[in-house]
PDB file of N, CA and C in Angstrom:
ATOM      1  N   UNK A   1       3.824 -21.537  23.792  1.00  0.00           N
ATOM      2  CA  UNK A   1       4.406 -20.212  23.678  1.00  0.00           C
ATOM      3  C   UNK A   1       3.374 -19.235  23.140  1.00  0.00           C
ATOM      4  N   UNK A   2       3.496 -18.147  23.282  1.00  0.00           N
ATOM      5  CA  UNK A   2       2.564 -17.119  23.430  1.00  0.00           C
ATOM      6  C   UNK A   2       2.933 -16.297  21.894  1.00  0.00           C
ATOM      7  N   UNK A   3       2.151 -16.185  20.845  1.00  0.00           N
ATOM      8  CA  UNK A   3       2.375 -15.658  19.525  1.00  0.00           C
ATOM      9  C   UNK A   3       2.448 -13.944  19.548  1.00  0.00           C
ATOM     10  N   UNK A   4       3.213 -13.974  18.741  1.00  0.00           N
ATOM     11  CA  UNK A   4       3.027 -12.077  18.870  1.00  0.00           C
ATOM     12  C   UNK A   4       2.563 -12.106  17.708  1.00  0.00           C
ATOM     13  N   UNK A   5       1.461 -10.923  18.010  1.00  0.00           N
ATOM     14  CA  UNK A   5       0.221 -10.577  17.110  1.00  0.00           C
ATOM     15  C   UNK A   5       1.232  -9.757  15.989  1.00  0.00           C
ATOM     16  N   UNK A   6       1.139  -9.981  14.896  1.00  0.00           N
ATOM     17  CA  UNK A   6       1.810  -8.817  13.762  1.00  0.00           C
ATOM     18  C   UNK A   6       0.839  -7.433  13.495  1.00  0.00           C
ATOM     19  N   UNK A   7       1.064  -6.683  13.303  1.00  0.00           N
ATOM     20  CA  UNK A   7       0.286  -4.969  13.349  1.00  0.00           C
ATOM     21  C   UNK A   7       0.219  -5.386  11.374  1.00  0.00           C
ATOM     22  N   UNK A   8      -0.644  -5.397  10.916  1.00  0.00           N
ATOM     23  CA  UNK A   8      -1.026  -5.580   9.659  1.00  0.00           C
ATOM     24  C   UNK A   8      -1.376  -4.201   9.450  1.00  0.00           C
ATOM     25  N   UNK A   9      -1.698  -3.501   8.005  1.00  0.00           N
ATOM     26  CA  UNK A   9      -2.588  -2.876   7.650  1.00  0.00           C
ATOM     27  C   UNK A   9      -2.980  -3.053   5.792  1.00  0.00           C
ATOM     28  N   UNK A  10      -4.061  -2.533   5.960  1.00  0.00           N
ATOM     29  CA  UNK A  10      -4.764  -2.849   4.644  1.00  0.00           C
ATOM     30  C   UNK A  10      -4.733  -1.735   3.926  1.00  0.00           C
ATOM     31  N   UNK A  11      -4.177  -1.934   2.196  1.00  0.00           N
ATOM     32  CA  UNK A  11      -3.933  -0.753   1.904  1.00  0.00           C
ATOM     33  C   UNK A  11      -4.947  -1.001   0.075  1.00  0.00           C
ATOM     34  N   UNK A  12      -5.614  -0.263   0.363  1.00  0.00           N
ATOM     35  CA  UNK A  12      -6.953  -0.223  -0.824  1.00  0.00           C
ATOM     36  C   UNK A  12      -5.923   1.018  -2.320  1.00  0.00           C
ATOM     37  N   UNK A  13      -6.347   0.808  -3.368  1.00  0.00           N
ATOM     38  CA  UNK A  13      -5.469   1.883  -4.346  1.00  0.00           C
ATOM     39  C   UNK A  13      -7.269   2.489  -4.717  1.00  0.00           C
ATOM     40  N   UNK A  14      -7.379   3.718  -4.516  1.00  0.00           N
ATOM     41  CA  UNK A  14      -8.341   4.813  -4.861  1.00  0.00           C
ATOM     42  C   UNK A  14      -8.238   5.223  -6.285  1.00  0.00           C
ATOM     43  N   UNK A  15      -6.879   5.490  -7.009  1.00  0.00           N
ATOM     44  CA  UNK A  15      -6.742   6.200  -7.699  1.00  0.00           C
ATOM     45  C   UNK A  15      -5.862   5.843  -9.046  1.00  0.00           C
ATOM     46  N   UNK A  16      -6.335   6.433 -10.144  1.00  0.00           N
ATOM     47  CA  UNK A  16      -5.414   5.796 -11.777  1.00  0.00           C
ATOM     48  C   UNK A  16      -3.921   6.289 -11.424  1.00  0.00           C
ATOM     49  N   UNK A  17      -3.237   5.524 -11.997  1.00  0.00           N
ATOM     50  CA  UNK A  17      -1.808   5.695 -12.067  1.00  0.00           C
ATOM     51  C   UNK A  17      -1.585   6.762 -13.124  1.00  0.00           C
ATOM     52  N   UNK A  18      -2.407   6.988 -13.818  1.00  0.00           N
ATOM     53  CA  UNK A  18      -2.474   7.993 -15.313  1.00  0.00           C
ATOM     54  C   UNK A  18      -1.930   9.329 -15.298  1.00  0.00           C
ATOM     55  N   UNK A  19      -0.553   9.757 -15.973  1.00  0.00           N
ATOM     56  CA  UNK A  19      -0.419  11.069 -15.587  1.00  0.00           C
ATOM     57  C   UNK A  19       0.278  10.723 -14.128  1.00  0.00           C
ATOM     58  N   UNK A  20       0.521   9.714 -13.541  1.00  0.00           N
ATOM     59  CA  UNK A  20       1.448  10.003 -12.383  1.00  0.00           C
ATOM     60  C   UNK A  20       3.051   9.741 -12.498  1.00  0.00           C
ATOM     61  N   UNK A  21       4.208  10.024 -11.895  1.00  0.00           N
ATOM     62  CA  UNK A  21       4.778  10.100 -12.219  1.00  0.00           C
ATOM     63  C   UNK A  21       5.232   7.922 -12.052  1.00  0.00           C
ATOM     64  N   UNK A  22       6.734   8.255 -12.853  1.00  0.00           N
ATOM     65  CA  UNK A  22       6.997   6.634 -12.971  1.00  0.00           C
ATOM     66  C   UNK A  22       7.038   5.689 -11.833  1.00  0.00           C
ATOM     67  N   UNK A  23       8.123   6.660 -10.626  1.00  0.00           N
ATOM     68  CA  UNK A  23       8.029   6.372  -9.444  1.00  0.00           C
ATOM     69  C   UNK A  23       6.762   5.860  -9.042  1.00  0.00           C
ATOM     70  N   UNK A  24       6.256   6.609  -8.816  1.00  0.00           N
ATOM     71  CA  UNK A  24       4.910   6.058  -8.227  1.00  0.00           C
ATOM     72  C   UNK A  24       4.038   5.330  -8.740  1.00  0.00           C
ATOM     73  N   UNK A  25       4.439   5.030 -10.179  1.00  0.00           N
ATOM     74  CA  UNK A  25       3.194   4.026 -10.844  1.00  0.00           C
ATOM     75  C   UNK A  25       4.046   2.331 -10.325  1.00  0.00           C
ATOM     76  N   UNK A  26       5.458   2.289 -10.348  1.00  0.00           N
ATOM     77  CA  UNK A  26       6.252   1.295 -10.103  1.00  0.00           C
ATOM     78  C   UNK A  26       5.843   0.941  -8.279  1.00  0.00           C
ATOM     79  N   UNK A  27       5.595   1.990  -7.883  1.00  0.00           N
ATOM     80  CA  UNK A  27       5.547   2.090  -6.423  1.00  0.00           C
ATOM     81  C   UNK A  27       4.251   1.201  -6.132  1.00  0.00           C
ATOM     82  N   UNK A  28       3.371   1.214  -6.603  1.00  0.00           N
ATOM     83  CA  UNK A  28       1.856   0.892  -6.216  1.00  0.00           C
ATOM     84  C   UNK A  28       2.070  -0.875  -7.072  1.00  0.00           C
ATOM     85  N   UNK A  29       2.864  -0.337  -8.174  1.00  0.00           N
ATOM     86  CA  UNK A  29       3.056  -2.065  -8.238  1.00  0.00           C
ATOM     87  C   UNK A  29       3.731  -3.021  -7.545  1.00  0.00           C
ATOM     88  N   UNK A  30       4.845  -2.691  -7.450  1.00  0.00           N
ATOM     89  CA  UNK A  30       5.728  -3.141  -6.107  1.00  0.00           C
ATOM     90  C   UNK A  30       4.497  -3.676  -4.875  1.00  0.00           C
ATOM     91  N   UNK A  31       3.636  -2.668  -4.646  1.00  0.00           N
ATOM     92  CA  UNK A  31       2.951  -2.834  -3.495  1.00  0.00           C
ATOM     93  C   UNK A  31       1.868  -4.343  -3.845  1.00  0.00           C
ATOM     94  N   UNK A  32       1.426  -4.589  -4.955  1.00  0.00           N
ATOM     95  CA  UNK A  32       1.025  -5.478  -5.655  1.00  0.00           C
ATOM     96  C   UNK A  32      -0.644  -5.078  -6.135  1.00  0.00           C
ATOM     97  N   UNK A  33      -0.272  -3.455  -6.300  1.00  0.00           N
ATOM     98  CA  UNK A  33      -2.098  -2.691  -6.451  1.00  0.00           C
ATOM     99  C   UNK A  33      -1.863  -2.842  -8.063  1.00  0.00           C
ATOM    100  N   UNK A  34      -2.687  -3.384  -8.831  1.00  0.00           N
ATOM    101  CA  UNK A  34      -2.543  -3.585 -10.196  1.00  0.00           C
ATOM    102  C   UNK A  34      -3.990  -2.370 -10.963  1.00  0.00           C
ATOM    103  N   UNK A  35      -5.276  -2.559 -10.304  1.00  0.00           N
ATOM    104  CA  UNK A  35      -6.362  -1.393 -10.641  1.00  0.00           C
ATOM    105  C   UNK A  35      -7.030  -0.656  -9.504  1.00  0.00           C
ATOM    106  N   UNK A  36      -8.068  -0.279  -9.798  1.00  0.00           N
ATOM    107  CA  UNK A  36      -8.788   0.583  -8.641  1.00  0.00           C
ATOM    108  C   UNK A  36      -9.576  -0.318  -8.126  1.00  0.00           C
ATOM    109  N   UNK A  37      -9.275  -0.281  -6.591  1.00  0.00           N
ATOM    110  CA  UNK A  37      -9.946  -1.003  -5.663  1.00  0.00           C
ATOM    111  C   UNK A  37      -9.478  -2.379  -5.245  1.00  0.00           C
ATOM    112  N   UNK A  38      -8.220  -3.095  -6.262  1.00  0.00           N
ATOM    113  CA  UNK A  38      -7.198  -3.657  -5.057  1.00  0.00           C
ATOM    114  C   UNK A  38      -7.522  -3.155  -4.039  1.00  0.00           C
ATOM    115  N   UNK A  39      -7.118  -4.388  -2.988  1.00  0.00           N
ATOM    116  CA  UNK A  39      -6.680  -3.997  -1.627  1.00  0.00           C
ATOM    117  C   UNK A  39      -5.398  -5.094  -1.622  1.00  0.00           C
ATOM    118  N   UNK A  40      -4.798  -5.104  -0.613  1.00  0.00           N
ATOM    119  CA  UNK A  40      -3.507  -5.900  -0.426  1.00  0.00           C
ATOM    120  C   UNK A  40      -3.563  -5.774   1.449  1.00  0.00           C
ATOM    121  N   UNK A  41      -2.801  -6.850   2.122  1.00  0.00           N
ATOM    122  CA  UNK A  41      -2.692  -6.528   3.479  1.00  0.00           C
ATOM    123  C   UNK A  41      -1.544  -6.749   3.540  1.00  0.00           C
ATOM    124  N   UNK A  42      -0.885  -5.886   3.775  1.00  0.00           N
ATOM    125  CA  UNK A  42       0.845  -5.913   4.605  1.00  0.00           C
ATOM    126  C   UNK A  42       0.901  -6.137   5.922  1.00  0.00           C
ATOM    127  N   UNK A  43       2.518  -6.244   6.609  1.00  0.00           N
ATOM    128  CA  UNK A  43       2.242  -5.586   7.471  1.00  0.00           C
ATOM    129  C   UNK A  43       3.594  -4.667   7.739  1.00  0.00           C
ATOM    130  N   UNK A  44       3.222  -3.943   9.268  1.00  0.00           N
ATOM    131  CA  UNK A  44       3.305  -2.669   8.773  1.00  0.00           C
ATOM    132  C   UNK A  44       4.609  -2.300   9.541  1.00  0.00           C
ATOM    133  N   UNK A  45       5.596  -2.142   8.758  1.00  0.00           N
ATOM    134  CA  UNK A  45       6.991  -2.483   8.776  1.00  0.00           C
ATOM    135  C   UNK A  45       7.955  -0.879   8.197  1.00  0.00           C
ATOM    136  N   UNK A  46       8.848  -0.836   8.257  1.00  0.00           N
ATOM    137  CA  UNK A  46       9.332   0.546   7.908  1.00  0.00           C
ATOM    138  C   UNK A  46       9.632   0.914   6.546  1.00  0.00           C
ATOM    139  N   UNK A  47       9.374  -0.203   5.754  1.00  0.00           N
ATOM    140  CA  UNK A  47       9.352  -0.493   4.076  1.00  0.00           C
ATOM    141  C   UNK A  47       8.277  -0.096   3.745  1.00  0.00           C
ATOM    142  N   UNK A  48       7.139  -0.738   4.004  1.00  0.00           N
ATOM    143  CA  UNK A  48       5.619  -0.871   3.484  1.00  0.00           C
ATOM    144  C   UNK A  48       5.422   0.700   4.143  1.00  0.00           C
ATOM    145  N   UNK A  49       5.747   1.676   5.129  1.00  0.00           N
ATOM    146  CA  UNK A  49       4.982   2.788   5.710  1.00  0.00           C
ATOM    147  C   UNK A  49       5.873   3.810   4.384  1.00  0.00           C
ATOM    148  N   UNK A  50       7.514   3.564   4.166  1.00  0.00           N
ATOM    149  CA  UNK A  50       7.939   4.482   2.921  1.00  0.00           C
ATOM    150  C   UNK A  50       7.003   3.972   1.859  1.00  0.00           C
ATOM    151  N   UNK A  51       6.561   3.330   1.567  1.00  0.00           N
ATOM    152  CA  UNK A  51       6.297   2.905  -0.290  1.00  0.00           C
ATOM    153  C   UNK A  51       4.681   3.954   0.133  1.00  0.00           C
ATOM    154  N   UNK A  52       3.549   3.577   1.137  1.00  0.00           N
ATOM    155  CA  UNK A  52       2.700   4.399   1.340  1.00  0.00           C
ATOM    156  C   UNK A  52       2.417   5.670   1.142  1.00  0.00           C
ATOM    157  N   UNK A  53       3.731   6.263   2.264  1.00  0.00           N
ATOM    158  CA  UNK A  53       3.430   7.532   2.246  1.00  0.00           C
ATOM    159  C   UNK A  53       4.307   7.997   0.624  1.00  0.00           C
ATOM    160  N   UNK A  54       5.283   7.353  -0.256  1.00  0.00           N
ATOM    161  CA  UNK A  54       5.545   7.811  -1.333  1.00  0.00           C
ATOM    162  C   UNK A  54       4.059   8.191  -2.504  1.00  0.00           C
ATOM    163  N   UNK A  55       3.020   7.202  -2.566  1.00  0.00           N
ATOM    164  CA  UNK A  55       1.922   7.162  -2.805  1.00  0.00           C
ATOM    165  C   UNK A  55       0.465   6.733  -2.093  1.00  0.00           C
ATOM    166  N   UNK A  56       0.777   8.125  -0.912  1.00  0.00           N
ATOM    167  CA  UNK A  56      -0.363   8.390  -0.065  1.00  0.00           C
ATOM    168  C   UNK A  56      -1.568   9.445  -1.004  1.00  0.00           C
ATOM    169  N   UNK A  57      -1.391   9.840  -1.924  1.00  0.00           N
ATOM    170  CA  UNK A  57      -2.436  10.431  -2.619  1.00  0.00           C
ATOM    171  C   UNK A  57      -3.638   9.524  -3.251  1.00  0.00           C
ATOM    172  N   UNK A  58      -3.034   8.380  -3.589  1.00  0.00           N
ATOM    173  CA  UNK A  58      -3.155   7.223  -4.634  1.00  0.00           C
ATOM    174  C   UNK A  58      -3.669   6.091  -4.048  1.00  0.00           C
ATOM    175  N   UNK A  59      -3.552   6.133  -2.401  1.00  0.00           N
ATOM    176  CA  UNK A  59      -4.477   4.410  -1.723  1.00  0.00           C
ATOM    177  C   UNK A  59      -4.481   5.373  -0.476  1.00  0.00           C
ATOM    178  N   UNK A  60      -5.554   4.585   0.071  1.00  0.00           N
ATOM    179  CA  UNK A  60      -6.608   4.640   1.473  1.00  0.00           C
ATOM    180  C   UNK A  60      -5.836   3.267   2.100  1.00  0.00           C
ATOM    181  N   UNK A  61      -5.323   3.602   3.683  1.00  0.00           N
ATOM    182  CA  UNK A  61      -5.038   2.765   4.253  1.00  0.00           C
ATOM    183  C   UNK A  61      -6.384   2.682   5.619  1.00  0.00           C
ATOM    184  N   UNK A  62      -6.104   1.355   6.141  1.00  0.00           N
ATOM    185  CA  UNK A  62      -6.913   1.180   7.410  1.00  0.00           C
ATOM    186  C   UNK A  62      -6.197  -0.437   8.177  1.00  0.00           C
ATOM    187  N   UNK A  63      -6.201  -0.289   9.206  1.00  0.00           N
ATOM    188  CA  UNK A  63      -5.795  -1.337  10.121  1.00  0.00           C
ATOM    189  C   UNK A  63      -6.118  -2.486   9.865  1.00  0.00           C
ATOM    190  N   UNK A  64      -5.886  -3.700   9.545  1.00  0.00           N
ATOM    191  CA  UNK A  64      -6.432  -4.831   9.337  1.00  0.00           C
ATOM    192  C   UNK A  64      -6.454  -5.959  10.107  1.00  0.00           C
TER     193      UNK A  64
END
């Protein structure tokens, strides 16, 4: 049988949680970004694209 490829993406955290709000410091943990320069690979599902764009200021995504 023929596998279906999963659409992954890789999501790097750029930025301190410091001064951000709670949401979003919980958000990036959830995601499992603990300091700067985690990366984590998801994939890329309609959960993982809300938690992103909630803290799209805060990580660099790219295709993985």
């Amino acid at each position: 049988m023929a596998e279906k490829k999963t659409n992954q993406i890789k999501i790097t955290r750029t930025r301190s949680g410091i001064g951000a709000k709670q949401f979003h410091r919980e958000t990036l943990r959830s995601l499992g970004l603990k300091k700067i320069g985690d990366s984590v690979v998801r994939v890329n599902d309609e959960v993982t694209q809300g938690m992103v764009r909630t803290v799209a200021h805060m990580v660099q995504v790219e295709e993985a």
